[in-house]
Protein backbone atom coordinates (compact mmCIF):
# COMPACT_ATOMS: atom_id res chain seq x y z
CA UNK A 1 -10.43 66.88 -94.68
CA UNK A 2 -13.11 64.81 -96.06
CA UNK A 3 -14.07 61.81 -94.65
CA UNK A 4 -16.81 59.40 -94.85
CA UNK A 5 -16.89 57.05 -91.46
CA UNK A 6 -16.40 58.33 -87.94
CA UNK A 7 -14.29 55.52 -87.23
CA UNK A 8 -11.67 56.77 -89.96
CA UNK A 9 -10.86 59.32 -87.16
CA UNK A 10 -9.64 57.15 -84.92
CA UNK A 11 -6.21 58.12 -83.97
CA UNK A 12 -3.57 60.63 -85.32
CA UNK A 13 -4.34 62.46 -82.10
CA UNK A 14 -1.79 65.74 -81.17
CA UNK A 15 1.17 65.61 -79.08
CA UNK A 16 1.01 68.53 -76.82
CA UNK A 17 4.31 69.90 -75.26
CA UNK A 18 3.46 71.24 -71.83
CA UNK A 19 4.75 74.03 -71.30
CA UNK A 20 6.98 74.42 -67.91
CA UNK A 21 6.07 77.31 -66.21
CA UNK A 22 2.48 74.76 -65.44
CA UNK A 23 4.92 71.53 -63.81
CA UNK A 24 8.21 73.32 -63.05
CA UNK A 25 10.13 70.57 -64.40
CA UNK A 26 13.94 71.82 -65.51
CA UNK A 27 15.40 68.68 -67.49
CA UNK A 28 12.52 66.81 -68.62
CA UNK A 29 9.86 68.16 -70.86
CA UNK A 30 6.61 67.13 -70.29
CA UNK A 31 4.12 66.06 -73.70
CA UNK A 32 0.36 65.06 -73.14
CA UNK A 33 -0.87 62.61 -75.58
CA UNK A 34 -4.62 64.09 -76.59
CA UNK A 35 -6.47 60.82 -76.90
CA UNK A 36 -9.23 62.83 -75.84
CA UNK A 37 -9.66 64.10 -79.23
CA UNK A 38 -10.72 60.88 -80.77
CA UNK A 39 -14.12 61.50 -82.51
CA UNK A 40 -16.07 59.48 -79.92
CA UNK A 41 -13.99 61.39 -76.84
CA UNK A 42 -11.42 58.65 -75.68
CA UNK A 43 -8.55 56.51 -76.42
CA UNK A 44 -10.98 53.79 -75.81
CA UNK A 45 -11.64 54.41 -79.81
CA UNK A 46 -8.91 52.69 -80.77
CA UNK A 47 -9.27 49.42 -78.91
CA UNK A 48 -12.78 49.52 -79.20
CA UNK A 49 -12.71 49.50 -83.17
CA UNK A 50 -9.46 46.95 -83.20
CA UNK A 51 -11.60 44.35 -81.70
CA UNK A 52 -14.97 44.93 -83.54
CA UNK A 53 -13.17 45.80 -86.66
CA UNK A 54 -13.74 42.19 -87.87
CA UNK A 55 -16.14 41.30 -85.92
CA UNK A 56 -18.97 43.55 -86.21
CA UNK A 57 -19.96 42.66 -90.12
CA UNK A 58 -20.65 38.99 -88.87
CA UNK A 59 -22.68 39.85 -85.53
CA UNK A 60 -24.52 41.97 -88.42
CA UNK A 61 -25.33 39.06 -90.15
CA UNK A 62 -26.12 36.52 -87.00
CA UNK A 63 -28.53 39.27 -85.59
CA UNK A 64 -25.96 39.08 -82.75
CA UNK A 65 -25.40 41.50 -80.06
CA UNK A 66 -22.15 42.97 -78.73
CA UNK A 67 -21.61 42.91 -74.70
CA UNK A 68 -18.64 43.92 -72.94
CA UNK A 69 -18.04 44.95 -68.81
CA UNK A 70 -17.24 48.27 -69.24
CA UNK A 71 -17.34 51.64 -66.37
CA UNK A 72 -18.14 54.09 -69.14
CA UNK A 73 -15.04 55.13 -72.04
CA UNK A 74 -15.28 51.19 -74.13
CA UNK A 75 -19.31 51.18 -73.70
CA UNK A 76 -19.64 54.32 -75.32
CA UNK A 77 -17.06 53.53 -78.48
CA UNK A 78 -18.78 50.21 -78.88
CA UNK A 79 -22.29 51.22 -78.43
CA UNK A 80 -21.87 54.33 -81.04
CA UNK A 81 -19.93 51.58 -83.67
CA UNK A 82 -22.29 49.14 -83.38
CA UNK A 83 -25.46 52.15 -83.88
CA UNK A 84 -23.07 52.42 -86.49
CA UNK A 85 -23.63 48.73 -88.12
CA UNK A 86 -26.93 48.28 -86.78
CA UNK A 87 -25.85 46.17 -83.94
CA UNK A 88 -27.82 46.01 -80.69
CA UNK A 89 -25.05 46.89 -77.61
CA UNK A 90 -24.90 45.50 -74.27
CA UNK A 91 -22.80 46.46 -70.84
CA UNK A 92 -22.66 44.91 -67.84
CA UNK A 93 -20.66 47.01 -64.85
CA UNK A 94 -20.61 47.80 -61.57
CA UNK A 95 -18.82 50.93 -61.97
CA UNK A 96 -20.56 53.54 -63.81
CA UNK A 97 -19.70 56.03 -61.68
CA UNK A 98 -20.77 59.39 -62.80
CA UNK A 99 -24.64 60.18 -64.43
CA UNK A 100 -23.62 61.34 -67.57
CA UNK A 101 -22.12 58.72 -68.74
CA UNK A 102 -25.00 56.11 -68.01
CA UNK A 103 -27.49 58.68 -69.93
CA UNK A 104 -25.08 58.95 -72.51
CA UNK A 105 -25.13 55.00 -72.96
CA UNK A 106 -28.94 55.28 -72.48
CA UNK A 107 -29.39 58.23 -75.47
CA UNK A 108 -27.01 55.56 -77.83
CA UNK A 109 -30.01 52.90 -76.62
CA UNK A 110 -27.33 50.44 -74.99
CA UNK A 111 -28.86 47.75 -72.78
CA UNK A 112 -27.49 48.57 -69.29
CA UNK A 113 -27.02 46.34 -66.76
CA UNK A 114 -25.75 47.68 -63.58
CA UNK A 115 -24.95 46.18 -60.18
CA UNK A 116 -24.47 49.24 -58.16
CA UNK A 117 -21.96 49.25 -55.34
CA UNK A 118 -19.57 46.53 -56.11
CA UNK A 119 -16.76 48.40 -57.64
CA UNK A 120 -16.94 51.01 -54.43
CA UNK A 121 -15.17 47.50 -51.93
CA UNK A 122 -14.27 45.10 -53.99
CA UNK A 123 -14.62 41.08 -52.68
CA UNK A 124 -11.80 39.34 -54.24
CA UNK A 125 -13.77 36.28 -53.92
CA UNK A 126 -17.13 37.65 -55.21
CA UNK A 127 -17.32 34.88 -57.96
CA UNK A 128 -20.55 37.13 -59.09
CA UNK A 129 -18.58 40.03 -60.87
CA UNK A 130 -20.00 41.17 -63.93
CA UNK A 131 -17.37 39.49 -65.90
CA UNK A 132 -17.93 36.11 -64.81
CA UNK A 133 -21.57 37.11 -64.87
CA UNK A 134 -21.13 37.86 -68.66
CA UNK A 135 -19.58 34.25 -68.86
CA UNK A 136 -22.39 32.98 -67.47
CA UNK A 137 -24.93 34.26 -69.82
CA UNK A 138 -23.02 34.19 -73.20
CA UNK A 139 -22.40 30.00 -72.41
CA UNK A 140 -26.42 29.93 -71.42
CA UNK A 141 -27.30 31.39 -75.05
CA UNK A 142 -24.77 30.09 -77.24
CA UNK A 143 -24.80 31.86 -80.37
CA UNK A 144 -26.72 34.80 -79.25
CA UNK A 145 -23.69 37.39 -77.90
CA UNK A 146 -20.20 38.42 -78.76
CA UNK A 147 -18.05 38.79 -75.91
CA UNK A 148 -15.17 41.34 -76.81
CA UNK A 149 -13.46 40.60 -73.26
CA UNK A 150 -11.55 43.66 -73.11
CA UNK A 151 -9.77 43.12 -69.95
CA UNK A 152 -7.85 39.88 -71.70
CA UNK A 153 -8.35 40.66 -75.04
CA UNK A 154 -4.66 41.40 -76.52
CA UNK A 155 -6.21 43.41 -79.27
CA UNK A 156 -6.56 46.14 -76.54
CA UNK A 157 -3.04 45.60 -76.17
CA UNK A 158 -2.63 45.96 -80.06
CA UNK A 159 -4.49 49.00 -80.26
CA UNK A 160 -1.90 50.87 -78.52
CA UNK A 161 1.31 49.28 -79.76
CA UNK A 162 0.07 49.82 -83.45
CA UNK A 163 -1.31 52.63 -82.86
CA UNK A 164 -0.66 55.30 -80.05
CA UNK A 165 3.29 54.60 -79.64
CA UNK A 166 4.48 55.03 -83.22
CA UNK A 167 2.34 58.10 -82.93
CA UNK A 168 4.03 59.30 -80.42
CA UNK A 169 7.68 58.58 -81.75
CA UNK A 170 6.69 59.95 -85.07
CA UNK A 171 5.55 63.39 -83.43
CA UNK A 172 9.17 63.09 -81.39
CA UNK A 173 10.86 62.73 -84.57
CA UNK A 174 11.85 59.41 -83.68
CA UNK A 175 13.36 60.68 -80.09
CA UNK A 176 13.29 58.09 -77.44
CA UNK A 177 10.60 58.53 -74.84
CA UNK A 178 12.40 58.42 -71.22
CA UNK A 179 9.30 58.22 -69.12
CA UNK A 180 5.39 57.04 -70.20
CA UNK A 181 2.68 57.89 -67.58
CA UNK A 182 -0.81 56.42 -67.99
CA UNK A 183 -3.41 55.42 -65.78
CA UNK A 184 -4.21 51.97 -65.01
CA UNK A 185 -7.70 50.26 -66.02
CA UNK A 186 -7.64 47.35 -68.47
CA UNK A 187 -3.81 48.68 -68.86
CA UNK A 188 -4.45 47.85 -72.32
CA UNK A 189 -3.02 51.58 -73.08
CA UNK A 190 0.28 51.80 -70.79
CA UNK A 191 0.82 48.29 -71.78
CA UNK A 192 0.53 48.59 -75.61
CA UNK A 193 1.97 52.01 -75.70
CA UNK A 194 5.06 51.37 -73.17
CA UNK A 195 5.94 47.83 -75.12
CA UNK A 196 6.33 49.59 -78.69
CA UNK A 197 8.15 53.23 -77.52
CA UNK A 198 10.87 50.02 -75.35
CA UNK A 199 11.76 49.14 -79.27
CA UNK A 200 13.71 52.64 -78.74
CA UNK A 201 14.88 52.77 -75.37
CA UNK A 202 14.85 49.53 -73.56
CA UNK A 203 15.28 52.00 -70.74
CA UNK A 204 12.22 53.93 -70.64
CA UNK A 205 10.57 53.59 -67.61
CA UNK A 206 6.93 53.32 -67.10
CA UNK A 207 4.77 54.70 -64.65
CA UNK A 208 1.35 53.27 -63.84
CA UNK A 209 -1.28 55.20 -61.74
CA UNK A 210 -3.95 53.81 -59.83
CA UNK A 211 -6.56 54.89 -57.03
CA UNK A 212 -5.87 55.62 -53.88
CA UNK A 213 -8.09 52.65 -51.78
CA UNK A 214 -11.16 53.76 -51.18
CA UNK A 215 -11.22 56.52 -53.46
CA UNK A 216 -13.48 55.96 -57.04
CA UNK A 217 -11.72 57.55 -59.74
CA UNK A 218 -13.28 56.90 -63.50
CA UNK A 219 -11.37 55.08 -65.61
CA UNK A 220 -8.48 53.89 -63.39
CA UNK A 221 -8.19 50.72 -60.36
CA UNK A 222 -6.85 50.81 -57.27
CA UNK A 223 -3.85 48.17 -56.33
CA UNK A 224 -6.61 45.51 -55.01
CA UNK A 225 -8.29 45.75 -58.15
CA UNK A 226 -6.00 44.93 -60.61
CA UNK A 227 -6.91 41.13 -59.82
CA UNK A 228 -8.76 41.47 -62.25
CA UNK A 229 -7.48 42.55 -65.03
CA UNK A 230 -6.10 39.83 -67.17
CA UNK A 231 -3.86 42.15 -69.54
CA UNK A 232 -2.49 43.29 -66.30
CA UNK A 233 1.70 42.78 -66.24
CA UNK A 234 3.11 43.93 -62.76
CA UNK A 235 7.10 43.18 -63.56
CA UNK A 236 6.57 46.19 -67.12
CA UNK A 237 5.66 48.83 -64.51
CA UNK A 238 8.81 50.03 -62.51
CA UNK A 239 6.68 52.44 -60.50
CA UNK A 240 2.75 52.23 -59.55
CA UNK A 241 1.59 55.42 -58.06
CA UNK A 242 -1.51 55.91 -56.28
CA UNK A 243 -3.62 59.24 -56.41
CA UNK A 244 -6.42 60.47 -54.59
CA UNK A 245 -9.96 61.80 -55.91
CA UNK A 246 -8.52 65.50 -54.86
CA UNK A 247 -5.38 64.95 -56.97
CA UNK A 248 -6.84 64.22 -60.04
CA UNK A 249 -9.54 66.97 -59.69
CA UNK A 250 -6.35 69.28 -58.91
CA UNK A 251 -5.02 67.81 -62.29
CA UNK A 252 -7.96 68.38 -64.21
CA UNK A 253 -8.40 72.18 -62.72
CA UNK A 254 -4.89 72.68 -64.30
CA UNK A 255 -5.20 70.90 -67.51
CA UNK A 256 -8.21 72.51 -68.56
CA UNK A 257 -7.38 75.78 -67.70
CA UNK A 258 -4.95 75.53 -70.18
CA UNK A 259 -6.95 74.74 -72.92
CA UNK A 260 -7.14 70.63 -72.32
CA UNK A 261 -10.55 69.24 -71.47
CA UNK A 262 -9.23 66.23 -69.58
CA UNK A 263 -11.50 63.96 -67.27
CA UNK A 264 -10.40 62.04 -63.90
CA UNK A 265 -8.18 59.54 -65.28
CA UNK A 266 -6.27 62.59 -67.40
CA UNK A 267 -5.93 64.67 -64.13
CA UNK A 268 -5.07 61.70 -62.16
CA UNK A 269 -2.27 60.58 -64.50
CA UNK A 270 -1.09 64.53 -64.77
CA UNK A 271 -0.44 64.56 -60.92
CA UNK A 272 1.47 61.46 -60.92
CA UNK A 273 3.72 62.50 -64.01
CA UNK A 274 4.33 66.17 -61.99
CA UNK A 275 4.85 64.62 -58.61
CA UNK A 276 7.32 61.72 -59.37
CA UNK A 277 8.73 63.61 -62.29
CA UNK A 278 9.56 66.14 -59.55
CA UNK A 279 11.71 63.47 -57.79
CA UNK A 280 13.88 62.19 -60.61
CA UNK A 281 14.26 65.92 -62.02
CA UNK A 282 16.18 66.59 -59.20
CA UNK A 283 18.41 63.89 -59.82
CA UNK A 284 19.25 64.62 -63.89
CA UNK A 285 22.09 66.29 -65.16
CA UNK A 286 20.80 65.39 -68.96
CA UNK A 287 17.53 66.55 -70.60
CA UNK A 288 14.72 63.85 -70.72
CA UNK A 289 11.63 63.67 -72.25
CA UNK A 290 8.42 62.19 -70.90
CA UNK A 291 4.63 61.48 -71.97
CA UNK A 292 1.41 60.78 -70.02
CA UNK A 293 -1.64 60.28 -71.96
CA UNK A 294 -5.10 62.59 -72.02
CA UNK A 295 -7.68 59.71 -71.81
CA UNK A 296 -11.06 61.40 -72.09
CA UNK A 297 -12.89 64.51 -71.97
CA UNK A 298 -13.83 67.09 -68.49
CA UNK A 299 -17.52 67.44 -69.76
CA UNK A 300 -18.69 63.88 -69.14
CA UNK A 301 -17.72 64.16 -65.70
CA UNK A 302 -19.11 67.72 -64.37
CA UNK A 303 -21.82 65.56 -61.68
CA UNK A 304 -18.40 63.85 -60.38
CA UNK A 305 -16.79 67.23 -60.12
CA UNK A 306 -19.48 68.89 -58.49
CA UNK A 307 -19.84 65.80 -55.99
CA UNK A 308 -16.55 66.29 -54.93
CA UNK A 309 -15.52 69.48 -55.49
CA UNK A 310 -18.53 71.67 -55.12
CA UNK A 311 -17.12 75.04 -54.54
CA UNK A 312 -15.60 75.17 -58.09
CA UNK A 313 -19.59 75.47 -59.23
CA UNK A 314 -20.16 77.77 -56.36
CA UNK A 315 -21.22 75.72 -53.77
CA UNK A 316 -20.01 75.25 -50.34
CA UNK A 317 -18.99 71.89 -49.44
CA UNK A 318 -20.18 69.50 -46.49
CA UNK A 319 -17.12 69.78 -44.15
CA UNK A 320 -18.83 66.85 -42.06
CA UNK A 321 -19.42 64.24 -43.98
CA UNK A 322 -17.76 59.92 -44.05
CA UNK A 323 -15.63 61.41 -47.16
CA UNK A 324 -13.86 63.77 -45.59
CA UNK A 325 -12.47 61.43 -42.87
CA UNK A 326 -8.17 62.10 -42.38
CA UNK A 327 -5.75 59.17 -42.18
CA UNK A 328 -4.84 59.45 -38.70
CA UNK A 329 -9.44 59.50 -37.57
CA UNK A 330 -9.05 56.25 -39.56
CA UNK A 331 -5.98 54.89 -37.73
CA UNK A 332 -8.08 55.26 -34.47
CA UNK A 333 -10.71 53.48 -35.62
CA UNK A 334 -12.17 50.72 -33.47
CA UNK A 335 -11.50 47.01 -34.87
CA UNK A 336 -12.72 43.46 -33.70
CA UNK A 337 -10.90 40.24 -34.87
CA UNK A 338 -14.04 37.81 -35.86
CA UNK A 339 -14.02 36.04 -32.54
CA UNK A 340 -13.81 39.06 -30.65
CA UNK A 341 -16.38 40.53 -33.03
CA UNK A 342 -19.42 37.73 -32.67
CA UNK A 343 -18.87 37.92 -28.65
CA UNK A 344 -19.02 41.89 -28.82
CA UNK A 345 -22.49 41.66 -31.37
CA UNK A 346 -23.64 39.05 -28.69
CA UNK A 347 -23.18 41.11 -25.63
CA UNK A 348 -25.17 43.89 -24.36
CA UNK A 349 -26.99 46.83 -26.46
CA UNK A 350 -28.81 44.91 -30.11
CA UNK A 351 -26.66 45.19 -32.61
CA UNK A 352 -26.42 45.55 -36.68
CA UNK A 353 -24.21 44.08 -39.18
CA UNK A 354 -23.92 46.62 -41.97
CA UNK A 355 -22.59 45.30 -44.88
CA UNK A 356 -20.52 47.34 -47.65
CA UNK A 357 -20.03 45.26 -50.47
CA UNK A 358 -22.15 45.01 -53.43
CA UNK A 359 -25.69 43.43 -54.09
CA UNK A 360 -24.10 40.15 -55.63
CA UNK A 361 -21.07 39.74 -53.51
CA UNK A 362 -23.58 39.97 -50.41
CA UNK A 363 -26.45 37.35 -51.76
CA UNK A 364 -23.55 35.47 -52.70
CA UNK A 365 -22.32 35.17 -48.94
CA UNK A 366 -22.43 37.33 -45.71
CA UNK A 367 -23.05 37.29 -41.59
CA UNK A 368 -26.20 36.41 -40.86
CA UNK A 369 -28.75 39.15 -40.24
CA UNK A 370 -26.70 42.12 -41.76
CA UNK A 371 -28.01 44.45 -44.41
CA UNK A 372 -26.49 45.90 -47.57
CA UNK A 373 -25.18 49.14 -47.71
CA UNK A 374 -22.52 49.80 -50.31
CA UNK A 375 -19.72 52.24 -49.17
CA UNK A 376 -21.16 54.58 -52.14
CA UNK A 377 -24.62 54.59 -50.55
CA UNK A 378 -23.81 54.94 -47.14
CA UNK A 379 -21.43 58.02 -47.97
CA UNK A 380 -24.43 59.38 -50.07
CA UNK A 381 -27.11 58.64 -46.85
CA UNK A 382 -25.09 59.72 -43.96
CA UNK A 383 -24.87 62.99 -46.00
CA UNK A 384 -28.79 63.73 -44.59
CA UNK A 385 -27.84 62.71 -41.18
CA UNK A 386 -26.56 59.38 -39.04
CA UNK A 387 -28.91 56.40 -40.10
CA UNK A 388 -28.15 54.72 -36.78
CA UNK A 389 -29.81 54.53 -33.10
CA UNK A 390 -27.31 55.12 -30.34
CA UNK A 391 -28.98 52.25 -28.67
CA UNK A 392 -27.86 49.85 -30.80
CA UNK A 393 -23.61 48.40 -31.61
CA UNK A 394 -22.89 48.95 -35.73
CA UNK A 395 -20.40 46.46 -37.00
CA UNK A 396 -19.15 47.85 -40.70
CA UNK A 397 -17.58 44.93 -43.01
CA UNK A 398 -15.89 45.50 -46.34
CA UNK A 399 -13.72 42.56 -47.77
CA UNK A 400 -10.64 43.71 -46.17
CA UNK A 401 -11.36 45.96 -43.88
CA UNK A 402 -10.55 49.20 -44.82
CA UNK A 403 -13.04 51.15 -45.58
CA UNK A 404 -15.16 49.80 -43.16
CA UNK A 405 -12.94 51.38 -40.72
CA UNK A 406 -13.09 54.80 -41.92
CA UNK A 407 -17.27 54.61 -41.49
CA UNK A 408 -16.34 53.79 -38.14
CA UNK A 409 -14.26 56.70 -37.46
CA UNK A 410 -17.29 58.97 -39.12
CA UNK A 411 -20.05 57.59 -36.78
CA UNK A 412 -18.26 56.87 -33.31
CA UNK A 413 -17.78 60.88 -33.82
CA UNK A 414 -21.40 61.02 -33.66
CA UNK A 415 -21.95 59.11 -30.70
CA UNK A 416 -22.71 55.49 -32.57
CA UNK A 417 -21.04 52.38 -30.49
CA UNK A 418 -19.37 51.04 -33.61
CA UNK A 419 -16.25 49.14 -34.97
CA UNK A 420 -14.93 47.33 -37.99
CA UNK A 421 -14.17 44.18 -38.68
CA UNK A 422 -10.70 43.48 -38.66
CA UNK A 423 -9.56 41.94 -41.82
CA UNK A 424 -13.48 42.21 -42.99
CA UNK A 425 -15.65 39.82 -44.55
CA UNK A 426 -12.68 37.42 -45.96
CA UNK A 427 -11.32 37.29 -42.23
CA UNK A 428 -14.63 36.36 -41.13
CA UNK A 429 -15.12 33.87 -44.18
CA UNK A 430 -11.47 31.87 -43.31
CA UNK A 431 -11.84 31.69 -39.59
CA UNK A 432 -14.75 29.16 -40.10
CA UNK A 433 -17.28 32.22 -38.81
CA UNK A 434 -21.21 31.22 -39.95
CA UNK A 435 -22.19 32.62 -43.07
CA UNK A 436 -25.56 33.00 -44.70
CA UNK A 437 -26.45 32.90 -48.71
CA UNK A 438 -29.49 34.19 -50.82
CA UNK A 439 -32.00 31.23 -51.43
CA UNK A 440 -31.56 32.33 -54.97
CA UNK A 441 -28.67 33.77 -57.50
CA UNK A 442 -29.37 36.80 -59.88
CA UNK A 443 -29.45 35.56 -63.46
């Protein structure tokens, strides 16, 4: 096949059939969608080249440059089509989570600008998020950027509806699709995709899969975080799923040991479709068929895998370490209510305030005195040791709460007088507690 622009690759990706003997289904038979295969690695191609499609010729000719909030698979598509058009590339994101992709931005010479932490405990009421941050900037230099706003753009939507679902009825030979799996980030994908294969079967039933709280897996949200998405439609989803970083590792040890290089948000999405496809197997007495979709390829993602997973790469993991706290060390967990809180920081040993948000939700508001250290970098430091005195009281805030509380379970093991927050930083913020801001804003 001859062709003569990357971008005419976009698309036409495979329909795998999986076989059974790998998910043990009986009546439903299991397809992967291989948006992996896209020339630039994702299904973020096809979005990414709907939106610039007509708008990259004209930022050509304004000397304009593209920017977009994006945690890896839409910067990369964007940045290599507008190298492409000779169109300088900016992102803006809090949640480039792995190194290869940021050096992979950095080799396509994409402007990066990166407020670590924030994706790790997200503030609701942060009103410094690097979308509105983007807003900011793009109304300060009129003229100068184009904002593709993928997270409300309905082009993303588009993408998918023209695109990936009459794909994947064509490959079906126009069979209904019973059950669509896909992981939940802009949801430009599940949303697109599921909305065109309904046009066959107003009774397929989609499945959307997000992050366990707490847990950072590429590509996909967890429930808290969908806030933000505007393209986000709760009542299309008739079941949300949440996986952990260990379940879509397991899913991407089993997909590419097949033969499919699949990343986090492929694995993640596999483990759903197997482990609620499991349930409603047992229940069918007619043959279904069901597809989840392969977002993006294993080799961008090998640092995350050996972060997490260490003893695939023949290392032996930390047993003792915040990350490997269980549910029911969490439920124990020490909290304080904000009054009881302040009286406990007031009373006896000196005490800390150790904050886990990100950079800008913090200057933007916090307890007086406290320091910054996002949940990311305080799993990373505590892996060299505790970073606390014994003579001193640790209070751990995160917005809500939770994953304050699981630092607190870690530490009190090691002999730190600590607790959490109860109801974290927005608790504190509504009772009328004191707060303290940053004399000055990030621009």
């Amino acid at each position: 096949m001859l062709v003569k622009k990357m971008t005419d690759l976009i698309g036409r990706t495979p329909l795998l059939e999986i076989d059974p003997s790998v998910h043990g289904l009986k009546n439903i038979t299991l397809y992967a969608k291989l948006e992996h295969l896209n020339p630039f690695g994702s299904l973020k191609d096809r979005p990414a080249w709907k939106i610039l499609q007509g708008q990259i010729a004209g930022a050509a000719a304004l000397d304009q440059t593209v920017i977009e909030s994006s945690s890896g698979n839409m910067a990369k598509a964007m940045s290599i089509i507008c190298n492409m058009h000779g169109v300088p590339f900016r992102v803006v994101t809090s949640r480039i989570q792995v190194r290869e992709v940021k050096q992979m931005l950095q080799l396509l010479g994409a402007e990066v600008t990166e407020f670590p932490g924030m994706s790790s405990c997200p503030d609701p009421s942060d009103p410094n998020n690097p979308i509105a941050w983007i807003e900011r900037l793009v109304a300060a230099e009129p003229g100068k950027y184009v904002h593709t706003t993928q997270f409300t753009n309905e082009m993303n939507t588009a993408a998918h509806f023209d695109g990936t679902g009459p794909e994947i009825l064509a490959d079906l030979g126009g069979a209904p699709v019973d059950y669509f799996i896909a992981g939940m980030g802009t949801t430009g994908s599940s949303r697109g995709t599921s909305e065109f294969l309904r046009l066959h079967n107003d009774k397929l039933q989609l499945i959307g899969v997000v992050a366990k709280k707490g847990d950072g897996v590429p590509g996909i949200r967890n429930a808290d975080e969908m806030f933000e998405v505007g393209l986000f439609r709760k009542e299309l989803y008739q079941q949300i799923v949440e996986v952990s970083i260990d379940d879509a590792i397991d899913g991407i040890v089993t997909l590419t040991r097949m033969g499919v290089l699949a990343g986090p948000t492929s694995g993640a999405a596999f483990t759903a479709a197997v482990k609620r496809l499991r349930e409603i197997d047992a229940t069918l007495t007619e043959p279904k068929k069901a597809v989840f979709i392969v977002n993006d390829r294993v080799e961008w993602y090998l640092s995350y895998l050996q972060k997490y997973r260490p003893q695939l790469f023949g290392v032996e993991a930390r047993k003792d370490s915040p990350r490997n706290v269980n549910a029911g060390q969490v439920s124990k967990a020490k909290e304080l209510a904000p009054a009881a809180a302040e009286k406990w920081l007031a009373g006896g040993k000196s005490a800390l305030v150790v904050d886990l948000r990100g950079a800008l939700a913090f200057k933007a508001g916090r307890i007086a005195g406290s320091i910054n250290l996002p949940t990311e970098q305080l799993d990373d430091l505590a892996e060299w040791g505790v970073p606390f005195s014994q003579d001193q009281r640790v209070l751990f805030v995160c917005p809500v709460g939770d994953q304050s509380k699981r630092f607190v379970a870690y530490f009190a093991s090691k002999g730190i007088d600590c607790a959490s927050l109860k109801g974290g930083f927005i608790a504190w913020r509504d009772a009328g507690k004191p707060l303290q801001k940053s004399v000055s804003a990030r621009k």
